[in-house]
N, C-alpha and C. Protein backbone atom coordinates (compact mmCIF):
# COMPACT_ATOMS: atom_id res chain seq x y z
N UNK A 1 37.72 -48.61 -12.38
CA UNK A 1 36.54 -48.59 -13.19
C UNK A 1 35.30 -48.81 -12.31
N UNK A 2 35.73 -49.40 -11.32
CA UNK A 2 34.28 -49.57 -10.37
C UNK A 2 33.87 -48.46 -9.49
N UNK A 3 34.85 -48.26 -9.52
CA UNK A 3 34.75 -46.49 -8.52
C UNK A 3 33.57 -45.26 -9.46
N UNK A 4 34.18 -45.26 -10.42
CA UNK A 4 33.30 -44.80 -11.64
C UNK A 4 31.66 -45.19 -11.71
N UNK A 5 32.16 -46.29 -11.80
CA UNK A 5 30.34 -46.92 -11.87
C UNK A 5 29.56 -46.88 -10.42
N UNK A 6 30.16 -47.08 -9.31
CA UNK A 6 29.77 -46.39 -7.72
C UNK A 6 29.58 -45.22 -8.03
N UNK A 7 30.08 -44.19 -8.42
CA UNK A 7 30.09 -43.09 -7.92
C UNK A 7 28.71 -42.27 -8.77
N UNK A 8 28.58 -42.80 -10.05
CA UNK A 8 27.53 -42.35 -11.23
C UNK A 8 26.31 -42.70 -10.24
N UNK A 9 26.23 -44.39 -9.65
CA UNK A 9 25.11 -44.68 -9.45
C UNK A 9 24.45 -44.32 -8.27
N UNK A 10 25.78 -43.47 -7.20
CA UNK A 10 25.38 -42.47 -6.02
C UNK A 10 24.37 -41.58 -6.27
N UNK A 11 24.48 -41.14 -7.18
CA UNK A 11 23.47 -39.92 -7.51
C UNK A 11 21.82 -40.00 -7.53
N UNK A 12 21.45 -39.12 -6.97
CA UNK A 12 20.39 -39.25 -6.58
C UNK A 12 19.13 -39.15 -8.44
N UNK A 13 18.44 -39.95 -9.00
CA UNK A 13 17.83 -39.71 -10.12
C UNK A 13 16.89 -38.57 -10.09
N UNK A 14 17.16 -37.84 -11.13
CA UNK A 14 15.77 -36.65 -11.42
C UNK A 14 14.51 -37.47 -12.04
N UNK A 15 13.55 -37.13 -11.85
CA UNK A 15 12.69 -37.35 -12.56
C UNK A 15 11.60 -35.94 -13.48
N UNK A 16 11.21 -36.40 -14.52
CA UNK A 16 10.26 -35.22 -15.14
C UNK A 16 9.31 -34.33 -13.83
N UNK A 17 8.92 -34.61 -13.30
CA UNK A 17 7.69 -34.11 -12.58
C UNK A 17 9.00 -33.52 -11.30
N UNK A 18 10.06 -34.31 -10.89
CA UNK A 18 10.72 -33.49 -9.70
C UNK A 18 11.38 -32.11 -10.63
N UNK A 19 11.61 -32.51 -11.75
CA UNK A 19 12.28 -31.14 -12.65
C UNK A 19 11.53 -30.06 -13.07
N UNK A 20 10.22 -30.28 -13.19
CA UNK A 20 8.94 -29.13 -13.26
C UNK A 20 8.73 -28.58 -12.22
N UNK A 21 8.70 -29.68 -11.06
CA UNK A 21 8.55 -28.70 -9.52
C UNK A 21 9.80 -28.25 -9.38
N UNK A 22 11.32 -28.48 -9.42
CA UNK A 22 12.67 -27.40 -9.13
C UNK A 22 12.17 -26.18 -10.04
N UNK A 23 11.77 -26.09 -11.59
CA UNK A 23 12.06 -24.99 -12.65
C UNK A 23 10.83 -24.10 -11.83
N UNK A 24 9.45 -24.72 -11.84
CA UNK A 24 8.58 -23.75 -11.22
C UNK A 24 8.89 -23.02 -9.64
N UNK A 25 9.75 -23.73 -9.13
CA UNK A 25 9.86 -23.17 -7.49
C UNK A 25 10.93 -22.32 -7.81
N UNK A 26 11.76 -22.72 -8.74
CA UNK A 26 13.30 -21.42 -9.08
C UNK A 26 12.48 -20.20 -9.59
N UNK A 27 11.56 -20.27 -10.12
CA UNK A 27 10.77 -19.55 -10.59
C UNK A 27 10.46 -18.45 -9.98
N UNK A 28 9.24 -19.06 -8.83
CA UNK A 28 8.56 -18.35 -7.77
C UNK A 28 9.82 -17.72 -6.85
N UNK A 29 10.87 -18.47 -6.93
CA UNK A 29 12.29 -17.54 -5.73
C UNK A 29 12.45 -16.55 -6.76
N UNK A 30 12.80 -16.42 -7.66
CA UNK A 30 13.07 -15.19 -8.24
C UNK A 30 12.06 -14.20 -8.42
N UNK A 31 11.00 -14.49 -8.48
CA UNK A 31 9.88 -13.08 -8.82
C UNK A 31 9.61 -12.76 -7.34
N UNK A 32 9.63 -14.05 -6.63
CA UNK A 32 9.74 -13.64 -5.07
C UNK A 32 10.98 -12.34 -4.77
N UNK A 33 12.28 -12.63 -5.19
CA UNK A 33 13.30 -11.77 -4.70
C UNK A 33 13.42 -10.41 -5.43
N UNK A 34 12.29 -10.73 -6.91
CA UNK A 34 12.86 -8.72 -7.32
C UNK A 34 11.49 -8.16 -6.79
N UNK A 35 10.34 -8.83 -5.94
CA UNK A 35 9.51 -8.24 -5.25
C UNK A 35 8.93 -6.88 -6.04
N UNK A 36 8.52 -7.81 -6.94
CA UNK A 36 7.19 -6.38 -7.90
C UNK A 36 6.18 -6.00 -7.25
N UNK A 37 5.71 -6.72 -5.93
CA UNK A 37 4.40 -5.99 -5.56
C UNK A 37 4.84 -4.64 -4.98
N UNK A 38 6.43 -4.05 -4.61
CA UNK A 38 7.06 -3.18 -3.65
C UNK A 38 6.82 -3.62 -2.69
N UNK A 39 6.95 -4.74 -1.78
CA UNK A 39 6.68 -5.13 -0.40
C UNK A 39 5.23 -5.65 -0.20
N UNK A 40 4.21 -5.54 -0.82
CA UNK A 40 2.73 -5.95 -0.26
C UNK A 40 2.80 -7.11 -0.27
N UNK A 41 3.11 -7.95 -0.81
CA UNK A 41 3.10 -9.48 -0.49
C UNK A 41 4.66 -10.44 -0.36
N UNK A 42 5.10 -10.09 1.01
CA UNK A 42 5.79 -10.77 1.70
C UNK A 42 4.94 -12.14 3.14
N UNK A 43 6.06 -13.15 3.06
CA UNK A 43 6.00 -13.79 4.32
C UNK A 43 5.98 -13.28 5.44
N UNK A 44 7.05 -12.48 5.57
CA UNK A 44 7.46 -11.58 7.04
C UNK A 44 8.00 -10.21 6.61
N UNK A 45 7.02 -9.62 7.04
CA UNK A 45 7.38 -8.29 6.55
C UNK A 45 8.57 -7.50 7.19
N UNK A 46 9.61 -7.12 5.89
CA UNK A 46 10.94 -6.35 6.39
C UNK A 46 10.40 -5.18 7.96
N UNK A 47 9.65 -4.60 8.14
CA UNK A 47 9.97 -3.61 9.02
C UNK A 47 9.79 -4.37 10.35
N UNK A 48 9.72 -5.74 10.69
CA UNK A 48 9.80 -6.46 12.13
C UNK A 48 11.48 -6.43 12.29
N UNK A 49 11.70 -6.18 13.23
CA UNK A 49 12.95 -6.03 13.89
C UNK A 49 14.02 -7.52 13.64
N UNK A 50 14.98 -7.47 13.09
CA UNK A 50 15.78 -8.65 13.48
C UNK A 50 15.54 -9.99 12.75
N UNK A 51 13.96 -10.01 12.09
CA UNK A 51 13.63 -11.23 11.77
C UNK A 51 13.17 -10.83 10.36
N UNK A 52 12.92 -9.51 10.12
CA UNK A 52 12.43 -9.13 8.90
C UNK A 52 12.67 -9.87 7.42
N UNK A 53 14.37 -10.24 7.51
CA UNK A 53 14.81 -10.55 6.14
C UNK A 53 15.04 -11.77 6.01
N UNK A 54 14.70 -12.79 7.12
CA UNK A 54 14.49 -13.91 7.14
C UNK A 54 13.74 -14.84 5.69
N UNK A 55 12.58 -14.20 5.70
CA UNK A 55 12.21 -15.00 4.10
C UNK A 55 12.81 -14.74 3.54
N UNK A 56 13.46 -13.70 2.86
CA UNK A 56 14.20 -13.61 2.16
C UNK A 56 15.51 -14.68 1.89
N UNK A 57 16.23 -15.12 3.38
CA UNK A 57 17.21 -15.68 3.18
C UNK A 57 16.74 -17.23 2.85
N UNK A 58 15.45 -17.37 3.00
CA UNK A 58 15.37 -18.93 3.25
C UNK A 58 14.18 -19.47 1.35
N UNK A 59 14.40 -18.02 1.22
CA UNK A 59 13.76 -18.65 -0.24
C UNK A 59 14.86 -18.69 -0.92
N UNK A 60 16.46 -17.49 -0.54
CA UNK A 60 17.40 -17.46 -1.36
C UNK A 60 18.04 -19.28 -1.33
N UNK A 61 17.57 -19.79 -0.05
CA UNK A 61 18.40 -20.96 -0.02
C UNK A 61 17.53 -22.15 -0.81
N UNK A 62 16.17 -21.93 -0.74
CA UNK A 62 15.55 -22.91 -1.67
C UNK A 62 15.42 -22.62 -2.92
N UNK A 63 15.64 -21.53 -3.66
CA UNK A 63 16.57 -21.56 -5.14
C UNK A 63 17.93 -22.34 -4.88
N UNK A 64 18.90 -21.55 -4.26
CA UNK A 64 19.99 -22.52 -4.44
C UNK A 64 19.89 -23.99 -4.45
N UNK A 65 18.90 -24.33 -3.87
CA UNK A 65 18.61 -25.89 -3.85
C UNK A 65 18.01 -26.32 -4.88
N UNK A 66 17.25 -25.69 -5.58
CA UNK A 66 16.38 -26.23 -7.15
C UNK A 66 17.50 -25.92 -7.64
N UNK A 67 18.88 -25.42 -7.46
CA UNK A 67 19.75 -24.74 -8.58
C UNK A 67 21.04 -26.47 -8.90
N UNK A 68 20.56 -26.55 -7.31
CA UNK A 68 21.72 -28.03 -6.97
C UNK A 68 21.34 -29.59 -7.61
N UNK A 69 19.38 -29.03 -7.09
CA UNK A 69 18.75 -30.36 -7.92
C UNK A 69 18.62 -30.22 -9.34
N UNK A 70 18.63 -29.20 -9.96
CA UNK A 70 18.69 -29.26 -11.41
C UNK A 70 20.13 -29.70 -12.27
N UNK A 71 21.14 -29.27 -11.18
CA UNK A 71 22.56 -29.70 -11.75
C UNK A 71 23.13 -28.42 -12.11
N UNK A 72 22.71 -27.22 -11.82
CA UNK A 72 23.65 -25.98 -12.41
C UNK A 72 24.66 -26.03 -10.56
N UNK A 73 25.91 -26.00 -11.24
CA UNK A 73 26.81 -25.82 -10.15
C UNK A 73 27.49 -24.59 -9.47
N UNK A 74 26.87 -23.33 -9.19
CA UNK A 74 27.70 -22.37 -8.32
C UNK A 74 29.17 -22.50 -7.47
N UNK A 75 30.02 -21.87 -7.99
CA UNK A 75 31.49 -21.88 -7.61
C UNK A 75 31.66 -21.64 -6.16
N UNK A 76 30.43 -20.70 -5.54
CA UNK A 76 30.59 -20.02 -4.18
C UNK A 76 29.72 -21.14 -3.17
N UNK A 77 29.16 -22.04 -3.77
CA UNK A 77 28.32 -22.85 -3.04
C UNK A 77 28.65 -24.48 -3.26
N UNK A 78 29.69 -24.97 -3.91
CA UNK A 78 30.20 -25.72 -3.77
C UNK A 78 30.15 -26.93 -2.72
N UNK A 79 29.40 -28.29 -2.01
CA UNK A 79 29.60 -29.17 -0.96
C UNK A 79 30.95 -29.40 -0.62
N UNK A 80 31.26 -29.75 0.63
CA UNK A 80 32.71 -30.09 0.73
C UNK A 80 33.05 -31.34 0.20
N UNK A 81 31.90 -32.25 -0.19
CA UNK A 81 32.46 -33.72 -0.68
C UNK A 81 32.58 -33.57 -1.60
N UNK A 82 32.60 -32.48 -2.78
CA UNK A 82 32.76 -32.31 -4.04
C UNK A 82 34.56 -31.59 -3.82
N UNK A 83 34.72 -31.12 -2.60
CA UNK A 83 35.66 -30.45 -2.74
C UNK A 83 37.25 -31.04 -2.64
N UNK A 84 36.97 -32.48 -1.94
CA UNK A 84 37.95 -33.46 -1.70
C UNK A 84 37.31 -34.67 -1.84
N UNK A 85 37.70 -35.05 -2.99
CA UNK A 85 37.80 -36.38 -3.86
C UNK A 85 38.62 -37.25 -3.16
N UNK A 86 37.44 -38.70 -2.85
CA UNK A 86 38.35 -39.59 -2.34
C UNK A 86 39.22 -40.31 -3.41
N UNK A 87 40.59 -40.90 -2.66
CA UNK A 87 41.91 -40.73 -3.48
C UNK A 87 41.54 -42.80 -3.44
């Protein structure tokens, strides 16, 4: 039973104002990624060699992170300490 009550109180607390800034930044990653301007307003524009799709990958990862701080859990993105439960 104490393991239980450790483990609840591990968790890091949301607050209102950190949950408005995850929903608005999940936000901005997605209108960011279906890219309605057709390319005019990027960070780093795709036609630089090698580094082009870089924003891309690093806004995909700060959605996944408003996705982690909000509590929706992705199957493919899973932590490993979620993945082996101490016994």
């Amino acid at each position: 039973m104490n393991k239980e009550i450790a483990s609840v109180s591990d968790r890091p607390r949301r607050t209102v104002l950190g949950t408005l800034v995850a929903v608005a930044v999940a936000i901005f990653c997605v209108v960011y990624m279906l890219n309605p301007t057709a390319g005019f307003f990027e960070f780093i524009p795709d036609s630089i060699p090698f580094i082009g799709n870089v924003d891309e990958g690093l806004i995909m990862l700060l959605f996944l992170a408003c996705l982690k701080y909000l509590g929706i859990d992705i199957p493919l993105v899973k932590s490993s300490r979620n993945a082996n439960p101490r016994q």
